[in-house]
Protein backbone atom coordinates (compact mmCIF):
# COMPACT_ATOMS: atom_id res chain seq x y z
CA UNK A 1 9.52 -17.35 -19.66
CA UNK A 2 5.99 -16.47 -18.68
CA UNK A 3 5.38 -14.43 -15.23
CA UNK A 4 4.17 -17.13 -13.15
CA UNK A 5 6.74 -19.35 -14.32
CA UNK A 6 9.19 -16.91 -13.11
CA UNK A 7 8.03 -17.16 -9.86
CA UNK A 8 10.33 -19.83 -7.82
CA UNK A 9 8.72 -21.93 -4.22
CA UNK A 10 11.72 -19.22 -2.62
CA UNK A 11 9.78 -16.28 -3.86
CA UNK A 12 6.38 -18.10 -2.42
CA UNK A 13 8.22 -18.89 0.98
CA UNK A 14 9.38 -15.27 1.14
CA UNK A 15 5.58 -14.57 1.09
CA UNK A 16 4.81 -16.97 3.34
CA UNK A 17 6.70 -15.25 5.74
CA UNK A 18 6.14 -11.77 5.31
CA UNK A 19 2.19 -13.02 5.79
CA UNK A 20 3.36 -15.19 9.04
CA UNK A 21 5.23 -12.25 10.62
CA UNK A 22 1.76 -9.86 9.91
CA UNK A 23 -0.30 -12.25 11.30
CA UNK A 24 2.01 -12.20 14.40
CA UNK A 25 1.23 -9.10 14.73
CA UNK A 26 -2.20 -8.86 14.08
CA UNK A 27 -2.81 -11.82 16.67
CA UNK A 28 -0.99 -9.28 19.52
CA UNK A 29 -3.74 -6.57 18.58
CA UNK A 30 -6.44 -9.36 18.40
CA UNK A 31 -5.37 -10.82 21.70
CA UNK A 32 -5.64 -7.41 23.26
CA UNK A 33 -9.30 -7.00 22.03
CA UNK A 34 -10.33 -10.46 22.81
CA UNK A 35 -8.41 -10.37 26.21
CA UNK A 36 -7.37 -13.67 25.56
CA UNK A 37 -4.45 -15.86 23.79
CA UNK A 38 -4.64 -15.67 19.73
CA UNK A 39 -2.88 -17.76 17.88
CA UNK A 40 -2.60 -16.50 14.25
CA UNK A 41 -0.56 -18.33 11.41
CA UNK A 42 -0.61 -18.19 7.16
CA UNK A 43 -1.08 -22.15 6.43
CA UNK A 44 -0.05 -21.38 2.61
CA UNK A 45 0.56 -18.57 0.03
CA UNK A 46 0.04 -19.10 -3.97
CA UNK A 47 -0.13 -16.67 -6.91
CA UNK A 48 -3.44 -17.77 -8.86
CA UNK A 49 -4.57 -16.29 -12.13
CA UNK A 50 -7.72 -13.63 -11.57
CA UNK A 51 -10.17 -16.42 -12.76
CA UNK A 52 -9.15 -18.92 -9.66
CA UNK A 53 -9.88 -16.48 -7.42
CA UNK A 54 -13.63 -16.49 -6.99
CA UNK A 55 -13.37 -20.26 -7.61
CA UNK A 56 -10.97 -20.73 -3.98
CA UNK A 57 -13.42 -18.12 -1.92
CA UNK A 58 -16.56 -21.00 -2.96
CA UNK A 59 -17.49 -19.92 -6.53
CA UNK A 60 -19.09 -16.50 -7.81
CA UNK A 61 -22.56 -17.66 -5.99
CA UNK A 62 -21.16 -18.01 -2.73
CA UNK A 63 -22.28 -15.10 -0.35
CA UNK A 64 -19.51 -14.07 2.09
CA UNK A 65 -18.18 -11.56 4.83
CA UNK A 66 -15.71 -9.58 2.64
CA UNK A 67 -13.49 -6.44 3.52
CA UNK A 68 -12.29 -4.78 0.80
CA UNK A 69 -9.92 -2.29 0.15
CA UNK A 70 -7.29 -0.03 -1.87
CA UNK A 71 -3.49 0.01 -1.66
CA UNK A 72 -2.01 3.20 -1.85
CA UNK A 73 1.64 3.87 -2.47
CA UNK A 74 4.70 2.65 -4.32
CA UNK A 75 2.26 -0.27 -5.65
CA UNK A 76 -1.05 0.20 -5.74
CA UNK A 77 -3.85 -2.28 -5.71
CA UNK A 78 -6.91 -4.08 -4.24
CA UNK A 79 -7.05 -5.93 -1.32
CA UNK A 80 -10.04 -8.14 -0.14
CA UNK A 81 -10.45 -10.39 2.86
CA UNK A 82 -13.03 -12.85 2.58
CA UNK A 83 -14.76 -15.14 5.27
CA UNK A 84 -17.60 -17.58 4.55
CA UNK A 85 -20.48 -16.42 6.36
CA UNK A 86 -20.05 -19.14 8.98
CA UNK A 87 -16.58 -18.56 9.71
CA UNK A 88 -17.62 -14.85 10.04
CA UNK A 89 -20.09 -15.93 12.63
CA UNK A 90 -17.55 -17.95 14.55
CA UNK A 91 -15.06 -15.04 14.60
CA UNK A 92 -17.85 -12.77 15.90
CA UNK A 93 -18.90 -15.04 18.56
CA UNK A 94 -15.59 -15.33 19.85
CA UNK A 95 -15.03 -11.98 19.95
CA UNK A 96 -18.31 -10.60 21.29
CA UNK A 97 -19.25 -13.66 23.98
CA UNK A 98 -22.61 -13.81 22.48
CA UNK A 99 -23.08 -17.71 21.41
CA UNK A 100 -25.88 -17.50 19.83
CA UNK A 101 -25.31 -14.74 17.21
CA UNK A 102 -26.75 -15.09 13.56
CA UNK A 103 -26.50 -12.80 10.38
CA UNK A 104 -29.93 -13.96 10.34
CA UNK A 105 -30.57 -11.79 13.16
CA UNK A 106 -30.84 -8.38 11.79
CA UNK A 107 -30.57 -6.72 15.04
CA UNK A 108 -27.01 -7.80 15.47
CA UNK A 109 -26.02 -6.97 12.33
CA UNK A 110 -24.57 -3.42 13.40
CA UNK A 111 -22.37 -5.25 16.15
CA UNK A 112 -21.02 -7.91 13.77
CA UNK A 113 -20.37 -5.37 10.88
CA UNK A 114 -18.33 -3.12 13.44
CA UNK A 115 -16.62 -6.17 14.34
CA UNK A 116 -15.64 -7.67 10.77
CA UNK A 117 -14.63 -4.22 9.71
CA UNK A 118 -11.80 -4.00 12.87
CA UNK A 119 -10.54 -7.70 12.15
CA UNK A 120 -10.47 -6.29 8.12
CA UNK A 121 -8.25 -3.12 9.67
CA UNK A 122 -6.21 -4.95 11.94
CA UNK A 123 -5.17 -7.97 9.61
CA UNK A 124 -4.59 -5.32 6.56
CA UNK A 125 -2.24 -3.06 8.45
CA UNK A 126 -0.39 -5.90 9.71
CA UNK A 127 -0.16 -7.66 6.32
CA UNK A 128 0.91 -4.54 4.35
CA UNK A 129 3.55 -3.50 6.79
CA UNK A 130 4.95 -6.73 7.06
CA UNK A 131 5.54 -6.44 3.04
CA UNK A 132 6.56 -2.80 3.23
CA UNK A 133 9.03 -3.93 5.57
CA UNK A 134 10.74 -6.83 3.09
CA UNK A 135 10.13 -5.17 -0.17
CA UNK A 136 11.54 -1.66 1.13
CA UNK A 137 8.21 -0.11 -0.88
CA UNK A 138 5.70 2.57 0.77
CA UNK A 139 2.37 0.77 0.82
CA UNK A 140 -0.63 2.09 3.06
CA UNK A 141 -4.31 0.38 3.06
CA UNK A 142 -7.00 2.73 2.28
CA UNK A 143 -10.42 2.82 5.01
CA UNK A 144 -11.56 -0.91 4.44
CA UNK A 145 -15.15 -1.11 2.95
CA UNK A 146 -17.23 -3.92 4.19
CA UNK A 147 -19.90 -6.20 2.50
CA UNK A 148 -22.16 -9.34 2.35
CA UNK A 149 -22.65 -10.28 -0.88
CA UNK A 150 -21.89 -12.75 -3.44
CA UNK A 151 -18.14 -13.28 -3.83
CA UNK A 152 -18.82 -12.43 -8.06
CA UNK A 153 -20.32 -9.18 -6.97
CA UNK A 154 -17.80 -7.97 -4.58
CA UNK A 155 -15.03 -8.90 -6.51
CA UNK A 156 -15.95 -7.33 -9.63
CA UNK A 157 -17.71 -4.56 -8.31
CA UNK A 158 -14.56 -3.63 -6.55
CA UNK A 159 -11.99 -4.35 -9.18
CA UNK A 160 -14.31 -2.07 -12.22
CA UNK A 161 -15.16 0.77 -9.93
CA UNK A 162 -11.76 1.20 -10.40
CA UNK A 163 -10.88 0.36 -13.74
CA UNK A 164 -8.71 -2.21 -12.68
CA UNK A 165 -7.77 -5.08 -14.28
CA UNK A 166 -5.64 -7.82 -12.30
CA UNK A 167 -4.09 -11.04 -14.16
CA UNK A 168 -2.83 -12.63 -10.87
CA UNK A 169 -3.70 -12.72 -7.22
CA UNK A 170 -1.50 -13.39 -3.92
CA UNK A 171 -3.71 -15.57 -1.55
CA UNK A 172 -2.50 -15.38 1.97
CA UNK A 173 -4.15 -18.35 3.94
CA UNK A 174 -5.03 -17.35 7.54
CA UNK A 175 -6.03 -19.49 10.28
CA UNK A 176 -7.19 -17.48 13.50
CA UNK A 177 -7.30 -20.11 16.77
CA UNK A 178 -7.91 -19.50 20.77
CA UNK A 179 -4.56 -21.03 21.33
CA UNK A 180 -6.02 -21.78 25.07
CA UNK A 181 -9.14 -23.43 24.06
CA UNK A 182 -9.95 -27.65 24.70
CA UNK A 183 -10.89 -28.24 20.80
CA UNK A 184 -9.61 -24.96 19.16
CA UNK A 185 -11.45 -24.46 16.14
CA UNK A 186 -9.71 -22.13 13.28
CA UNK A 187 -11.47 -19.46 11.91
CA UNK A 188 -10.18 -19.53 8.26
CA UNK A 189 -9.83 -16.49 5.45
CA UNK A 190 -8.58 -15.89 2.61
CA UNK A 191 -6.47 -12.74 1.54
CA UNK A 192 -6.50 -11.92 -1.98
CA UNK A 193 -4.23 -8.93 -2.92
CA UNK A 194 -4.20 -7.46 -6.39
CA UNK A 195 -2.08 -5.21 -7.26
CA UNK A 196 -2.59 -3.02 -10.24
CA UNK A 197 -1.13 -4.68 -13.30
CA UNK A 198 2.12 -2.85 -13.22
CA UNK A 199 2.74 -3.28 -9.30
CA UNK A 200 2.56 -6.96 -9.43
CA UNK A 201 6.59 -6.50 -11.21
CA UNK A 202 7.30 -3.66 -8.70
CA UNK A 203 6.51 -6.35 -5.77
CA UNK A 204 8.29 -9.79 -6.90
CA UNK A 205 11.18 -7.33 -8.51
CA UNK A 206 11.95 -6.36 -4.88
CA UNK A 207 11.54 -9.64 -3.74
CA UNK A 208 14.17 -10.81 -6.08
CA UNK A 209 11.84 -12.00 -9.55
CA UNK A 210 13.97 -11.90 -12.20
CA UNK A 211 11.45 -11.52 -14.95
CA UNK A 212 11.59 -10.87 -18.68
CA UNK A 213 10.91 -7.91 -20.64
């Protein structure tokens, strides 16, 4: 039986909620910040083989809002969250009050990388508690590095600094809304967490993966 075969909709749904119960808590920090009502929620969760993943974030062209960062801990990995660059600009909007903000500005560049990089911290430490706290493993994100480039470039760039090699990624759907607002909008991400090839056992054995040696 091959690995992703192994892996039953139970296992998925398990995921599903570990990511729904960190984005509850990352929309309590956000709401905080924003001083208003966030609404957070993980629309699906999938394990994808390495090549998918820069086809689901738009294809290896596509230049993005990406936070990236390292797992440290009982499993180790990679972690990126990616935006497209117009979702990014939504996100910042909301959050700053300034309507009319463009990366094309370069003068608000500063704000809107500040900005990205908290969203990156909050919805990381959320997410990797949440699946500390069902998988009974020590995992800790590393400072979150933050980037516009082409999804090909940050993804590799951040997988062979490391010498890391992934076959399969989780992707954690998020959907980020003003739950008070007339035609609420989403501001959708994806997660994509890698863990090192030898984690990616360690995390669906404690989730109940029976897999073969």
């Amino acid at each position: 039986m091959t690995f992703l075969k192994s892996i039953l909709d139970i296992h998925l749904d398990i995921l599903k909620e570990v990511g729904n119960i960190g984005a509850g808590h990352a929309a309590t920090a956000l709401s905080t910040i924003m001083n208003k009502k966030i609404d957070m929620r993980v629309p699906s969760v999938r394990v994808v083989s390495f090549d998918e993943v820069m086809e689901l974030a738009g294809g290896a062209d596509n230049v993005v809002a990406s936070v990236f960062l390292r797992i440290e801990g009982e499993a180790p990995g990679s972690m990126f969250f990616i935006l497209p660059l117009p979702q990014a600009e939504k996100y910042i909007r909301q959050l700053t009050k300034n309507e009319t903000f463009s990366f094309k500005n370069e003068q608000d560049n500063e704000l809107a990388l500040s900005a990205l990089q908290e969203l990156g911290n909050i919805l990381s430490g959320s997410y990797l508690s949440s699946l500390s706290d069902f998988t009974k493993l020590s995992m800790y994100p590393s400072v979150p590095a933050l980037s516009i480039d082409m999804v090909g470039a940050i993804v590799s760039f951040g997988l062979l600094e490391l010498s890391q090699v992934s076959d399969y990624a989780i992707v954690i759907d998020t959907a980020l809304d003003e739950e008070d607002a007339e035609l609420p909008e989403s501001v959708r991400g994806h997660f994509f967490l890698m863990p090192d090839p030898n984690s990616f056992h360690i995390i669906f054995s404690a989730l109940g993966v029976k897999i073969d040696a």
